[in-house]
C-alpha atoms as a PDB file:
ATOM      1  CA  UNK A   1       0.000   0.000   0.000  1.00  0.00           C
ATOM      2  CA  UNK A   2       1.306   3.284  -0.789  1.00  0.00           C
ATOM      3  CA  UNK A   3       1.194   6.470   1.293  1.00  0.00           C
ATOM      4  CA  UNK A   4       2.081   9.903   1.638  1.00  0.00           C
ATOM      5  CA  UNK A   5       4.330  10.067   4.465  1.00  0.00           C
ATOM      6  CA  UNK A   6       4.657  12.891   6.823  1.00  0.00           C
ATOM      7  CA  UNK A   7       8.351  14.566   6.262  1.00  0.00           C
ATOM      8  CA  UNK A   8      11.172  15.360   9.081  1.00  0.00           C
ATOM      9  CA  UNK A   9       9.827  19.113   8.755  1.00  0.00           C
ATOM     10  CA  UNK A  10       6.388  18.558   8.735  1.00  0.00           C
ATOM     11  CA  UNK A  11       6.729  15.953  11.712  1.00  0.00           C
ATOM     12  CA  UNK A  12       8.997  18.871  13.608  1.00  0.00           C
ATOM     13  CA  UNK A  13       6.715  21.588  13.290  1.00  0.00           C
ATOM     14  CA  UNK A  14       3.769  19.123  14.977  1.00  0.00           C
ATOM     15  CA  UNK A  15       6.318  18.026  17.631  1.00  0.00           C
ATOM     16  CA  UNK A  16       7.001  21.926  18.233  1.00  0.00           C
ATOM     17  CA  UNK A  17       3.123  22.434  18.691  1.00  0.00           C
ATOM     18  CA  UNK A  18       2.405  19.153  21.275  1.00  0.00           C
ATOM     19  CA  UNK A  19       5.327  20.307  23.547  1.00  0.00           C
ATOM     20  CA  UNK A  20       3.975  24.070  23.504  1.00  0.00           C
ATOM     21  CA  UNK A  21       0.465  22.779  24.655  1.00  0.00           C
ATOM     22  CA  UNK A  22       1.726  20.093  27.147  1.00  0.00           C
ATOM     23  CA  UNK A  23       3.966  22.423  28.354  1.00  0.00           C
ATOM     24  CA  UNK A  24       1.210  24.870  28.925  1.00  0.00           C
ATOM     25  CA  UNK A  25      -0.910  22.781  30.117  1.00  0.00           C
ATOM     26  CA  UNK A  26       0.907  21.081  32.168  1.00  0.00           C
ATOM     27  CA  UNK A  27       2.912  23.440  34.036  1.00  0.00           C
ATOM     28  CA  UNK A  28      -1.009  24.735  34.809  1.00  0.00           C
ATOM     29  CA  UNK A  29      -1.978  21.780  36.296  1.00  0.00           C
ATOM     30  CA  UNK A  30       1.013  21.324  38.459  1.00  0.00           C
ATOM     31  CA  UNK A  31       0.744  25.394  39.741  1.00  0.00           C
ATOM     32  CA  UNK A  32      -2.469  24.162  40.253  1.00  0.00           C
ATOM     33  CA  UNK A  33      -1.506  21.204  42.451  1.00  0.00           C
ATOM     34  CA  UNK A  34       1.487  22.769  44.085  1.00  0.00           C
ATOM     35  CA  UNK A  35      -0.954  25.816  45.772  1.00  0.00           C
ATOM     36  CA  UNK A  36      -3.125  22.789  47.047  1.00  0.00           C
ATOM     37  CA  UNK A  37      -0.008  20.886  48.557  1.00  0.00           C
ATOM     38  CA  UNK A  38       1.571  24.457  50.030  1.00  0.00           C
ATOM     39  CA  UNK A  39      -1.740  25.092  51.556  1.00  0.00           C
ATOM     40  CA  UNK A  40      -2.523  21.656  53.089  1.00  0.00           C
ATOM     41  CA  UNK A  41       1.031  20.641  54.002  1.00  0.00           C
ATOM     42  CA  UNK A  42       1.715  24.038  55.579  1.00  0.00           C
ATOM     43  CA  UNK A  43      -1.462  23.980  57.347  1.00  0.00           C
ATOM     44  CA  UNK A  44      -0.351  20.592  58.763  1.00  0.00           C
ATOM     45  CA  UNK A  45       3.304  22.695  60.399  1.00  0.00           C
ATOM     46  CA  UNK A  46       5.553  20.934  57.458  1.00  0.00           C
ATOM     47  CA  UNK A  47       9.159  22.822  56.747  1.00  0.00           C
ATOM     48  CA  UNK A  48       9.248  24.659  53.656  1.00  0.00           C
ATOM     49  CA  UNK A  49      12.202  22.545  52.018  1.00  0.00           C
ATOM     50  CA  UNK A  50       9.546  19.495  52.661  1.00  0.00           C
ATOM     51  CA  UNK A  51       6.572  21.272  51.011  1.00  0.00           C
ATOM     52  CA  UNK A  52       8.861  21.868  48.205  1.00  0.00           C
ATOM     53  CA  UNK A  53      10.396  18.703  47.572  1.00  0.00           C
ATOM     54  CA  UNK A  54       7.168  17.205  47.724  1.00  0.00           C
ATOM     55  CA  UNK A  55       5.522  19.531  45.070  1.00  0.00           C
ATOM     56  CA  UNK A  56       8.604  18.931  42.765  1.00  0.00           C
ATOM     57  CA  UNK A  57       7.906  15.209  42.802  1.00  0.00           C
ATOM     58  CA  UNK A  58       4.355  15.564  41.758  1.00  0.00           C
ATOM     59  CA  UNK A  59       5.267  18.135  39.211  1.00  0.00           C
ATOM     60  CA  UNK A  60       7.648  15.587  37.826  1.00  0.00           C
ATOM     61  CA  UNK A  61       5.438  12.734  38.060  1.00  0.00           C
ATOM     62  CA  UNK A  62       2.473  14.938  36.317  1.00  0.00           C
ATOM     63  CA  UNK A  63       5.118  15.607  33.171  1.00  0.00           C
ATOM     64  CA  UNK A  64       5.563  12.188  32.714  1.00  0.00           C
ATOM     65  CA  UNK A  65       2.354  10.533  32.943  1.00  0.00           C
ATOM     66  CA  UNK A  66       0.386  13.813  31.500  1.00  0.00           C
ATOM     67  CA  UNK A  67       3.157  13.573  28.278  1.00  0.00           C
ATOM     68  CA  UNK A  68       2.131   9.690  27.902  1.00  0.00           C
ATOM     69  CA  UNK A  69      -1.368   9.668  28.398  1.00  0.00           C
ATOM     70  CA  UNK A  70      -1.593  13.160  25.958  1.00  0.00           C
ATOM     71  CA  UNK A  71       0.437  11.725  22.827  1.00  0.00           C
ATOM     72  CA  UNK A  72      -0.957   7.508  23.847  1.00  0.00           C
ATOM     73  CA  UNK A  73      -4.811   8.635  24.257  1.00  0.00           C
ATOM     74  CA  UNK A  74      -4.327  11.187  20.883  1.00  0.00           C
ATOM     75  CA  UNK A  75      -3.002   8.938  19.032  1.00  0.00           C
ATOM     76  CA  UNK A  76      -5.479   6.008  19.375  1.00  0.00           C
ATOM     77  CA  UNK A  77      -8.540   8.035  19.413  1.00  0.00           C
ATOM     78  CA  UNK A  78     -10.726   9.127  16.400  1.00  0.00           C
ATOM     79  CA  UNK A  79      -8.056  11.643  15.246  1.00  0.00           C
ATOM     80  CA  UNK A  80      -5.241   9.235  15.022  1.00  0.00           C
ATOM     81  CA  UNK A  81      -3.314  12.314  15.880  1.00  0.00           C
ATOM     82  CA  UNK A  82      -1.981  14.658  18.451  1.00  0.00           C
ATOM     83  CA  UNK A  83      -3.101  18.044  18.177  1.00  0.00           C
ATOM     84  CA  UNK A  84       0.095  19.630  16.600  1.00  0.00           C
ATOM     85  CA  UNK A  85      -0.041  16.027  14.148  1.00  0.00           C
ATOM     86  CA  UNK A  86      -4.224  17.078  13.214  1.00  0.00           C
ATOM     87  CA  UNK A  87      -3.450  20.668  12.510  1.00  0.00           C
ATOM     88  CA  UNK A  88      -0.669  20.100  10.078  1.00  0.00           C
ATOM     89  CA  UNK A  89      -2.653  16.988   8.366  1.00  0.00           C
ATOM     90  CA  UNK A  90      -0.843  14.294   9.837  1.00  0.00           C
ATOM     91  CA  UNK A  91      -2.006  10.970  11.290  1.00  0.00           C
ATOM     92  CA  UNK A  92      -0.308   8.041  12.877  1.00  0.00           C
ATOM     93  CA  UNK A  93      -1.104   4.573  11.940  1.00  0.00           C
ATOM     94  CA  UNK A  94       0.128   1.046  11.344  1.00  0.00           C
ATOM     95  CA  UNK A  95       2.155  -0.046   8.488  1.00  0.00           C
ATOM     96  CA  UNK A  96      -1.078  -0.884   6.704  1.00  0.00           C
ATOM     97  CA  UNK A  97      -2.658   2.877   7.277  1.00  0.00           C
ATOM     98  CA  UNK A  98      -5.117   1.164   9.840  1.00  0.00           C
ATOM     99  CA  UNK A  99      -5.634   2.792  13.423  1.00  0.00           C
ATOM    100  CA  UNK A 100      -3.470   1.830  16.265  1.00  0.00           C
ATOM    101  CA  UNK A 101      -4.344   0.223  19.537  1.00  0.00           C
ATOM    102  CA  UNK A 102      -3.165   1.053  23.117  1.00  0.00           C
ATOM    103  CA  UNK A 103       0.167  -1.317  22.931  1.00  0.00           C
ATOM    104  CA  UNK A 104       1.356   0.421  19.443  1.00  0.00           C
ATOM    105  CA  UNK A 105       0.570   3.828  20.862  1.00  0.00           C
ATOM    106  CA  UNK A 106       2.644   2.943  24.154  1.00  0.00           C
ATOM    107  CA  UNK A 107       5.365   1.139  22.210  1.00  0.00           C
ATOM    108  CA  UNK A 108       5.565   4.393  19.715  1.00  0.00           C
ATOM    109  CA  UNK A 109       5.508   6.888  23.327  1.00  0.00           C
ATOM    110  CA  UNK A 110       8.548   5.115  25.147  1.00  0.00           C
ATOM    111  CA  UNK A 111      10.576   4.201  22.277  1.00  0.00           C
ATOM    112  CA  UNK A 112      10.853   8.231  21.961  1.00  0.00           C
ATOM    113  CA  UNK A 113      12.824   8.153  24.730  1.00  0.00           C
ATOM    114  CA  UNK A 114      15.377   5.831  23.084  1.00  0.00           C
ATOM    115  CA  UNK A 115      15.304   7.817  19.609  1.00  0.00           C
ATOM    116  CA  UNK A 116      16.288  11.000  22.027  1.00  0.00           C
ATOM    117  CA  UNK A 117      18.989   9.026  24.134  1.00  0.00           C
ATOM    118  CA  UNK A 118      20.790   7.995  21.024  1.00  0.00           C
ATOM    119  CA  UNK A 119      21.490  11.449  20.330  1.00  0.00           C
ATOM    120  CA  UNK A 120      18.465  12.323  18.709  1.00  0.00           C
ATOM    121  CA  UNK A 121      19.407   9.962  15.761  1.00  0.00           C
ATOM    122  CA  UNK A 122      16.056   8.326  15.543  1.00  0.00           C
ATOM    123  CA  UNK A 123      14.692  11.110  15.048  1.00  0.00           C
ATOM    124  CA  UNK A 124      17.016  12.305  12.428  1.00  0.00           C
ATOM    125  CA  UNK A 125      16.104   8.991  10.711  1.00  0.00           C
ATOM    126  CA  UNK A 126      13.033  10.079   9.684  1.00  0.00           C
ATOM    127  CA  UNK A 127      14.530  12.786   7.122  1.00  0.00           C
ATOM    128  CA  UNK A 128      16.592   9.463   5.212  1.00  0.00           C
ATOM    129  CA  UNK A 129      14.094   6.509   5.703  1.00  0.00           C
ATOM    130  CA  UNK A 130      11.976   5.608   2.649  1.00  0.00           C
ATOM    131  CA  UNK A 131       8.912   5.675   4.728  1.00  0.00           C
ATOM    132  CA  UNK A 132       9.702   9.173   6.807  1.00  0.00           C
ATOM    133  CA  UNK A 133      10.080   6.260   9.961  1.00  0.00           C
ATOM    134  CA  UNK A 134      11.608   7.199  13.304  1.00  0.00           C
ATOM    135  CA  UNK A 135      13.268   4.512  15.209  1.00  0.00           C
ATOM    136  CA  UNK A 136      10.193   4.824  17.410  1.00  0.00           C
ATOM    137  CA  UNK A 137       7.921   4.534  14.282  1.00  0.00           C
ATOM    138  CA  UNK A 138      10.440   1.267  13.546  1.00  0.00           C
ATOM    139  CA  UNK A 139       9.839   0.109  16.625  1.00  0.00           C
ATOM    140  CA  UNK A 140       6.349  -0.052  16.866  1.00  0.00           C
ATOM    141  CA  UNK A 141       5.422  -0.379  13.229  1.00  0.00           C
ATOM    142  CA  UNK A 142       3.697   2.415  12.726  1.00  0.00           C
ATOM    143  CA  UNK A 143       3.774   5.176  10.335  1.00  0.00           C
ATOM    144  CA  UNK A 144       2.751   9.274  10.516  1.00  0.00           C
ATOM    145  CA  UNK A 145       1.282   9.883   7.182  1.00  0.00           C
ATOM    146  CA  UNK A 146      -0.633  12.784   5.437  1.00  0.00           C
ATOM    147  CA  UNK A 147      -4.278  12.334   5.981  1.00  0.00           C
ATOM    148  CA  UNK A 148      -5.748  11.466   2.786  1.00  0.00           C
ATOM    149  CA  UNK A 149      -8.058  13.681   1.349  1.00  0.00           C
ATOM    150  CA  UNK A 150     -12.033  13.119   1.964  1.00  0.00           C
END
């Protein structure tokens, strides 16, 4: 089957629009929680250095679970696409253009982390691969192609 894959620059400028709004939203949510845990924790007599270290652990564990369950839940819903990905066109599916299930989606999220560790060579593999494919994308057989036309 033949498809029009979605290009290193294309894939970029969707990449630069997710982080912007889970960034965002995000860091809103975890302002959000932090005034919660100042308040009750200092309430209950706790040092500030506690309070602090506290919040900073839920921040961090808010990043990391709000990043998975934003790009997994996008991904495998209707859209087939993050929001940055639907804006610009773009959709992510299997190597047969079919939706992808929760396992793909998770595979695709955490192998990210691997195309990043590698010095961001699997993601500069998507600019030479014949099918635009990340070593994420590789990973989890999927594909981010141009939404066909209706």
């Amino acid at each position: 089957m033949e498809f029009n894959h979605g290009g290193f620059w294309l894939r970029l400028a969707a990449a630069i629009i997710d982080t912007i709004i889970t960034q965002l939203g995000l860091t809103i949510i975890g302002v959000i929680i932090g005034i919660f845990v100042g308040i009750f924790m200092g309430a209950a007599g706790s040092p500030m250095g506690d309070i602090e270290m506290i919040a900073g652990g839920i921040g961090y564990a808010i990043g990391i679970i709000g990043q998975w369950l934003y790009f997994t839940i996008f991904e495998i819903s209707g859209w087939m696409a993050t929001p940055g990905k639907k804006i610009l066109g773009l959709q992510v599916t299997d190597l047969n253009g079919q939706q992808i299930g929760f396992g793909r989606a998770n595979g695709r999220y955490w192998g990210k982390i691997v195309s990043a560790l590698i010095l961001m060579i699997g993601f500069i593999m998507i600019a030479f691969t014949d099918k635009k494919q990340g070593l994420h994308d590789i990973m989890a057989g999927t594909l981010v192609i141009k939404k066909p036309s209706a």
